[in-house]
N, C-alpha and C. Protein backbone atom coordinates (compact mmCIF):
# COMPACT_ATOMS: atom_id res chain seq x y z
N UNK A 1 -32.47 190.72 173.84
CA UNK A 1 -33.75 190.51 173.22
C UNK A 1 -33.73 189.18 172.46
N UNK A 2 -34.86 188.30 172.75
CA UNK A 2 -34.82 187.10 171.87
C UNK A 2 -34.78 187.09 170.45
N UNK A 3 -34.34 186.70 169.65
CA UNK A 3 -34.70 186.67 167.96
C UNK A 3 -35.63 186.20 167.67
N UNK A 4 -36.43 186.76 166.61
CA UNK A 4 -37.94 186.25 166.16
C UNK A 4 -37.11 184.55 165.11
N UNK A 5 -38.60 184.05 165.22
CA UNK A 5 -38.26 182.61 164.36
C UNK A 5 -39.66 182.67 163.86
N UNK A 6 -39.33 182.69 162.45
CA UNK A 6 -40.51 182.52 161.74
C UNK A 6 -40.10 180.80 161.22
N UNK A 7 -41.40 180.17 161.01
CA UNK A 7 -41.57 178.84 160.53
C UNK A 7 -42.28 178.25 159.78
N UNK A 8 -41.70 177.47 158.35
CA UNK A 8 -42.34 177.35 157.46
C UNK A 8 -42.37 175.71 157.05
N UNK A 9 -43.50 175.19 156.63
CA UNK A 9 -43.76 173.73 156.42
C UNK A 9 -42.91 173.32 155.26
N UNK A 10 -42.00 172.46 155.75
CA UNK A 10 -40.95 172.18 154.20
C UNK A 10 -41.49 170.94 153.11
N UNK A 11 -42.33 170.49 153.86
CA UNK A 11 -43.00 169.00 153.73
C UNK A 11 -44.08 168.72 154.41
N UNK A 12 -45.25 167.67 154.03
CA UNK A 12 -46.53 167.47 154.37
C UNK A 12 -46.48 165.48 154.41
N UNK A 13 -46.60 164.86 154.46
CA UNK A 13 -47.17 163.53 154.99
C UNK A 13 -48.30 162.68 155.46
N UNK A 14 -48.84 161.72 154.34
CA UNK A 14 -50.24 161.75 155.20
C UNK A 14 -49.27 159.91 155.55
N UNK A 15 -49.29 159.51 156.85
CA UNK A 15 -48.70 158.60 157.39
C UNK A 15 -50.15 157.18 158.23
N UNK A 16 -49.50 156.03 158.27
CA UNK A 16 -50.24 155.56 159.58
C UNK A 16 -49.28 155.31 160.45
N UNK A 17 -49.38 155.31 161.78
CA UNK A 17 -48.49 154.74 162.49
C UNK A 17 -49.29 154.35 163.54
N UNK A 18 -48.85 153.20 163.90
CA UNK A 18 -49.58 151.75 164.63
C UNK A 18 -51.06 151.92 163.61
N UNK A 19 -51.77 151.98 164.91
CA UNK A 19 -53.41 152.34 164.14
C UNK A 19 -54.06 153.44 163.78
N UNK A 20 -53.18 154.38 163.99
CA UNK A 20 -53.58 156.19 163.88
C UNK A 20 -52.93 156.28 162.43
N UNK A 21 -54.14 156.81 161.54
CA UNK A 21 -53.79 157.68 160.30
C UNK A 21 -53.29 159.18 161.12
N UNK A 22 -51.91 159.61 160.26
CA UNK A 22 -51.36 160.75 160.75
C UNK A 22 -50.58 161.65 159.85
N UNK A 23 -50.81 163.54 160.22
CA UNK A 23 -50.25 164.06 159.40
C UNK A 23 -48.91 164.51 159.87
N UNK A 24 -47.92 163.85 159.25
CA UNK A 24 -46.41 164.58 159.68
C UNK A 24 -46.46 165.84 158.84
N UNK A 25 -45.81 166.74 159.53
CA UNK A 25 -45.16 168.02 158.58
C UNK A 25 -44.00 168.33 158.99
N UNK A 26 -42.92 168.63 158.23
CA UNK A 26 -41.05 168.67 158.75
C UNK A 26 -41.46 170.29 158.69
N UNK A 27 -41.01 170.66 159.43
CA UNK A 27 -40.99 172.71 159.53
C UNK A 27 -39.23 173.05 159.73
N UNK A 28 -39.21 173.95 159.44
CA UNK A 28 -37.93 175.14 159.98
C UNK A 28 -38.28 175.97 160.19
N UNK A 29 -37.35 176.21 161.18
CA UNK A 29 -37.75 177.61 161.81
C UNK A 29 -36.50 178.56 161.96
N UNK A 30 -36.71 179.88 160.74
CA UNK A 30 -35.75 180.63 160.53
C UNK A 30 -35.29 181.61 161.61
N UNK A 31 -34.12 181.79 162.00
CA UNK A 31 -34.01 182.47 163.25
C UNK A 31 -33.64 183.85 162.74
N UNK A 32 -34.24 184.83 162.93
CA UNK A 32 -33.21 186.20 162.62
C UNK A 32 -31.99 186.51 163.13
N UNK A 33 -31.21 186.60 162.03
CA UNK A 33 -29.62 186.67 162.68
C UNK A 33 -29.60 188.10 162.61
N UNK A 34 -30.23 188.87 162.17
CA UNK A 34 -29.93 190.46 161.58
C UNK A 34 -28.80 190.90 162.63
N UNK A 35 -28.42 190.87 164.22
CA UNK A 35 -27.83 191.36 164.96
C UNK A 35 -26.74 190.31 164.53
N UNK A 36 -26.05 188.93 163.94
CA UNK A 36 -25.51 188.34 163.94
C UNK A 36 -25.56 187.72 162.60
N UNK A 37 -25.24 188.50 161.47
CA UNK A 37 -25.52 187.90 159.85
C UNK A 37 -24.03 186.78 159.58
N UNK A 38 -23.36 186.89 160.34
CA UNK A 38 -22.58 185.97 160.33
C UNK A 38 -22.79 184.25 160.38
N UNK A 39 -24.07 184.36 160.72
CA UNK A 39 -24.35 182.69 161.14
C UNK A 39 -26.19 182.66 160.85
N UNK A 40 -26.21 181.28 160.31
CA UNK A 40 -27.68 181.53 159.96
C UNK A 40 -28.22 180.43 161.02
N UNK A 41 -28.89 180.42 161.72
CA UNK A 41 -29.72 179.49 162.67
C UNK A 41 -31.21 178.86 162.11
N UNK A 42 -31.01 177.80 161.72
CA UNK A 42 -32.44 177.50 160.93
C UNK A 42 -32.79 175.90 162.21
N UNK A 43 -33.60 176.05 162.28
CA UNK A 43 -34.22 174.79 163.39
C UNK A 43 -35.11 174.28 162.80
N UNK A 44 -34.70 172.64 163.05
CA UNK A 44 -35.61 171.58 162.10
C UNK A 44 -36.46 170.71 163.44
N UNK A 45 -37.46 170.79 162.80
CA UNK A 45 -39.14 170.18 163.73
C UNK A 45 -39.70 169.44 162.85
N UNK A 46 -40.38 167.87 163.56
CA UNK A 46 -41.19 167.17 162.46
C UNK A 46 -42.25 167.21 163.90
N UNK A 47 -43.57 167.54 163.43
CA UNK A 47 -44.81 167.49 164.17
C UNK A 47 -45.70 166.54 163.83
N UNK A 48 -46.00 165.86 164.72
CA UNK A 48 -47.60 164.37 164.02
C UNK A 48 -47.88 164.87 164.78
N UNK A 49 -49.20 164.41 164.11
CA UNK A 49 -50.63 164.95 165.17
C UNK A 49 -51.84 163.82 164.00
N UNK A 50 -52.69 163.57 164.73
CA UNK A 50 -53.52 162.64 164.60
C UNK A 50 -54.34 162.86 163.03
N UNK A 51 -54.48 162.21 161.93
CA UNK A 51 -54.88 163.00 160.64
C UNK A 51 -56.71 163.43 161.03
N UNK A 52 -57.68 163.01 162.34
CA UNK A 52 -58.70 163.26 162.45
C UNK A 52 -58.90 164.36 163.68
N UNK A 53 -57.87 165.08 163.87
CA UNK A 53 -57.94 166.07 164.92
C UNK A 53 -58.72 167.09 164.83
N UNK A 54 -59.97 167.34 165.14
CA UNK A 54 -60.81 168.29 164.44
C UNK A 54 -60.10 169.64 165.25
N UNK A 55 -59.25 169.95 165.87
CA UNK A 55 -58.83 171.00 166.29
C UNK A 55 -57.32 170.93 167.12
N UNK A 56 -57.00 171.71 167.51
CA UNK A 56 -55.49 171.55 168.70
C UNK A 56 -55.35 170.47 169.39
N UNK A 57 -54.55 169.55 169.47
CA UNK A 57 -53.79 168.69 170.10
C UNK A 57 -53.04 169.17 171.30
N UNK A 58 -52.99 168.26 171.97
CA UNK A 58 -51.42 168.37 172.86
C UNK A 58 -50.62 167.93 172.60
N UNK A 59 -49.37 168.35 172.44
CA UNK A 59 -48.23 167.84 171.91
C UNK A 59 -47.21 167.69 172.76
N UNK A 60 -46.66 166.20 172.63
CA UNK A 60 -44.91 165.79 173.59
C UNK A 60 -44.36 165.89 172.75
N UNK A 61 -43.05 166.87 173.55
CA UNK A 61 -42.06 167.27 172.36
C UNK A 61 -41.02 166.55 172.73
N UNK A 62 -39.75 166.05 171.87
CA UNK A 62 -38.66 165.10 172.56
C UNK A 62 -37.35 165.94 171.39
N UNK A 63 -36.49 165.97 172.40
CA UNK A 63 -35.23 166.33 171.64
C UNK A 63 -34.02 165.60 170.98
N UNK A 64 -34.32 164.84 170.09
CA UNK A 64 -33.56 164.13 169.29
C UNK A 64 -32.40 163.80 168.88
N UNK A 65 -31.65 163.42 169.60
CA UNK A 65 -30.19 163.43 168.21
C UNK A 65 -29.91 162.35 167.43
N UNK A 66 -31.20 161.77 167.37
CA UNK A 66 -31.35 160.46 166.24
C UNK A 66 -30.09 159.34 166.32
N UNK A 67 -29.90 159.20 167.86
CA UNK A 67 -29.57 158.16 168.20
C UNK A 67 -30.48 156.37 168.04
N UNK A 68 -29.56 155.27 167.53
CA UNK A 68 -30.40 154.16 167.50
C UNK A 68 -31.55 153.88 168.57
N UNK A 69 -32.56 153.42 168.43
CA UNK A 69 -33.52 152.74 169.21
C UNK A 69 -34.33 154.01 168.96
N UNK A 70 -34.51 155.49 168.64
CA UNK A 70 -34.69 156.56 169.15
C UNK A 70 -35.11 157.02 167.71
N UNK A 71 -35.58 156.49 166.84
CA UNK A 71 -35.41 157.04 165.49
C UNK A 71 -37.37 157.20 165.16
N UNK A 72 -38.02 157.39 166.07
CA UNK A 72 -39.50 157.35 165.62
C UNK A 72 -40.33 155.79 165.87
N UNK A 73 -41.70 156.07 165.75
CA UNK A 73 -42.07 155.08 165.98
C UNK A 73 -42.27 153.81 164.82
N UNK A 74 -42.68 152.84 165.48
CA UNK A 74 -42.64 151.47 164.70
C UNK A 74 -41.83 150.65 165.08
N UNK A 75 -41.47 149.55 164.36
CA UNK A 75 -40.50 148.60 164.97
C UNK A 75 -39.03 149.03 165.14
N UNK A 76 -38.69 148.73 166.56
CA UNK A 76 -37.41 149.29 166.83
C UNK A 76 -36.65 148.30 167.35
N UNK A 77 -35.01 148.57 167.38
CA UNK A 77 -34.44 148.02 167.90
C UNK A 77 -33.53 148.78 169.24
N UNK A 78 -33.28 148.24 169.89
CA UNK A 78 -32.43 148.81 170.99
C UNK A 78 -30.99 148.71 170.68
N UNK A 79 -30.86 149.96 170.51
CA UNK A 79 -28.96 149.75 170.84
C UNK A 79 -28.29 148.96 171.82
N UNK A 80 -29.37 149.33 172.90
CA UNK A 80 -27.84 148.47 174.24
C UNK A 80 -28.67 146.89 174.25
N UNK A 81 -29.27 146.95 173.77
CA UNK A 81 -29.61 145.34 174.44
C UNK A 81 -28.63 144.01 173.77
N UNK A 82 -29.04 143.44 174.34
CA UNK A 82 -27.44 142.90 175.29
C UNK A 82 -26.54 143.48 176.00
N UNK A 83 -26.35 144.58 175.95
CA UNK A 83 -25.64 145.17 176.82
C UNK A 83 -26.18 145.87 178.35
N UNK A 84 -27.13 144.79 178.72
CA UNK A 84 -27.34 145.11 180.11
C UNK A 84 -28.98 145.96 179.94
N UNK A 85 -29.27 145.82 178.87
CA UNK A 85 -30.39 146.61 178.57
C UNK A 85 -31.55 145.48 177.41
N UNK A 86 -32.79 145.26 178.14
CA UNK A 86 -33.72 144.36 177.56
C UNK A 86 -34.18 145.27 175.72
N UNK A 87 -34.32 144.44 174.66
CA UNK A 87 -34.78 144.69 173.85
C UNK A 87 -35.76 145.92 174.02
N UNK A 88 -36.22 146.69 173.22
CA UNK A 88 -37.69 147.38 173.17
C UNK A 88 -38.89 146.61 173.03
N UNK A 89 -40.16 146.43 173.79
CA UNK A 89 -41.29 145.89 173.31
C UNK A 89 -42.82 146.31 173.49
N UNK A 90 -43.76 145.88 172.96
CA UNK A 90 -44.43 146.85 172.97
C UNK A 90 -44.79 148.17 172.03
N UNK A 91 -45.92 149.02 172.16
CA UNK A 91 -46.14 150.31 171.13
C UNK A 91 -44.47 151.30 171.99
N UNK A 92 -44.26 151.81 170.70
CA UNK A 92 -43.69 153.03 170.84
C UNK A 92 -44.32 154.23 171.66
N UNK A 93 -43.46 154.81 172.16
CA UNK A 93 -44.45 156.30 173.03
C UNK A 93 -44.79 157.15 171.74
N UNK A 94 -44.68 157.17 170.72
CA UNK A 94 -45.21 158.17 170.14
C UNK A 94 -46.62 157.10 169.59
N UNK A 95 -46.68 155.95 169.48
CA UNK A 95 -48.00 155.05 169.09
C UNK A 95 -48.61 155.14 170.41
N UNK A 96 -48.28 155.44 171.56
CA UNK A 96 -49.29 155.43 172.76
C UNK A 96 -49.69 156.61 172.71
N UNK A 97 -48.61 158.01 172.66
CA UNK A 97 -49.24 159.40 172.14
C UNK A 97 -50.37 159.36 171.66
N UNK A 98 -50.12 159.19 170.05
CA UNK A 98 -50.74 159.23 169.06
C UNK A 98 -52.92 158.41 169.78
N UNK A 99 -52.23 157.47 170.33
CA UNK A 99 -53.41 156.64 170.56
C UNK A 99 -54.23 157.28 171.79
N UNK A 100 -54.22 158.20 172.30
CA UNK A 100 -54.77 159.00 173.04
C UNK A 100 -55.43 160.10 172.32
N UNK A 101 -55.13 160.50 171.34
CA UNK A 101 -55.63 161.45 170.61
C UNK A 101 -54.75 163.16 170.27
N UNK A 102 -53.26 162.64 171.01
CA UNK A 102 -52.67 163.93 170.93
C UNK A 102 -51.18 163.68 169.92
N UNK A 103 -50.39 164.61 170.00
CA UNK A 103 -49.26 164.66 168.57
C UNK A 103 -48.06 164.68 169.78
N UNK A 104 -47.10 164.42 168.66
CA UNK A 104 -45.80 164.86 169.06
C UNK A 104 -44.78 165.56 167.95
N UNK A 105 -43.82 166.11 168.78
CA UNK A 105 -43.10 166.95 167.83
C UNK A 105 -41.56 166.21 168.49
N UNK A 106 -40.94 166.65 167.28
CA UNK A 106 -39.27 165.63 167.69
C UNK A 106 -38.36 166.99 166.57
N UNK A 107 -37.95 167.83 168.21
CA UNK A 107 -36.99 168.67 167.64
C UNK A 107 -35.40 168.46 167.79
N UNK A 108 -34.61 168.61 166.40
CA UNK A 108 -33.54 168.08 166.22
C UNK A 108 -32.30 169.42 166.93
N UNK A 109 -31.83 168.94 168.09
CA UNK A 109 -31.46 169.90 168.95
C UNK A 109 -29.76 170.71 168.12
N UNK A 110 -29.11 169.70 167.10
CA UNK A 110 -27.81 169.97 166.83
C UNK A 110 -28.37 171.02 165.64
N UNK A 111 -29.52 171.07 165.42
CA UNK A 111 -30.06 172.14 164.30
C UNK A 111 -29.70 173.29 164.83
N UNK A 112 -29.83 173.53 165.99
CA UNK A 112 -29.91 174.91 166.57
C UNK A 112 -28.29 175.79 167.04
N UNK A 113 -27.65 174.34 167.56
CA UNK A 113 -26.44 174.61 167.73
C UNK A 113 -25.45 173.39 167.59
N UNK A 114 -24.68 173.90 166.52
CA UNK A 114 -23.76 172.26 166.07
C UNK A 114 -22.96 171.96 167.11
N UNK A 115 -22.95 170.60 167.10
CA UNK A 115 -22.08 169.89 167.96
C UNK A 115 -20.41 170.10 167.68
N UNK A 116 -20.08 171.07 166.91
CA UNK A 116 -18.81 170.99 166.84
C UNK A 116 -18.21 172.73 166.52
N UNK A 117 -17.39 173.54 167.58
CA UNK A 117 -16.66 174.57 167.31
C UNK A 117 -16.49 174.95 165.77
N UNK A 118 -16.52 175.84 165.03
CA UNK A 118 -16.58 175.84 164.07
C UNK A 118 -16.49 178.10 164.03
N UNK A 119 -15.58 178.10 163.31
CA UNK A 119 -14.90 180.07 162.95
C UNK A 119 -15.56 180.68 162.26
């Protein structure tokens, strides 16, 4: 049986990014361990969505491990460039998102399960 995840807004944001006024909110999402109180599973989500959305969005979700170049939108830099890989240029995909009229969410995947063995 799946575990319920309840999710609660830890934080609110009123942001612009490129030309879109926008509301970030950071959420967690508590996992019930009750079958497994040994380990607590809490999952971290930041959601934008447009601050004039008079209703539901569509949302691209991207799974994060907050690697360079990869850190949100605005001015970025590329990790590999020079290394066989051209600079970044241009809007960010979440400023082209955003500029369509829909959100994105950027869930942090090592939230859910750490990258490292652990007793």
């Amino acid at each position: 049986m799946t575990p319920a995840v309840k999710w609660g807004v830890t934080s609110t944001s009123n942001d612009k990014i490129g030309d879109v006024l926008v509301v970030a909110k950071k959420l967690v999402g508590h996992v019930d361990n009750s079958s497994y109180p040994a380990i607590t599973v809490d999952i971290q989500l930041t959601l934008t969505t447009p601050a004039n959305a008079a209703g539901p969005v569509p949302v691209i979700m991207e799974f994060s491990f907050g690697a360079p170049g990869n850190r949100g939108p605005g001015p970025r830099t590329c990790a590999s460039a020079g290394r066989g890989m051209p600079a970044a240029t241009g809007p960010s995909w979440q400023e082209q998102v955003l500029a369509l009229g829909w959100g994105y969410a950027i869930l942090t995947p090592t939230s859910v399960q750490a990258t490292t063995a652990r007793a």
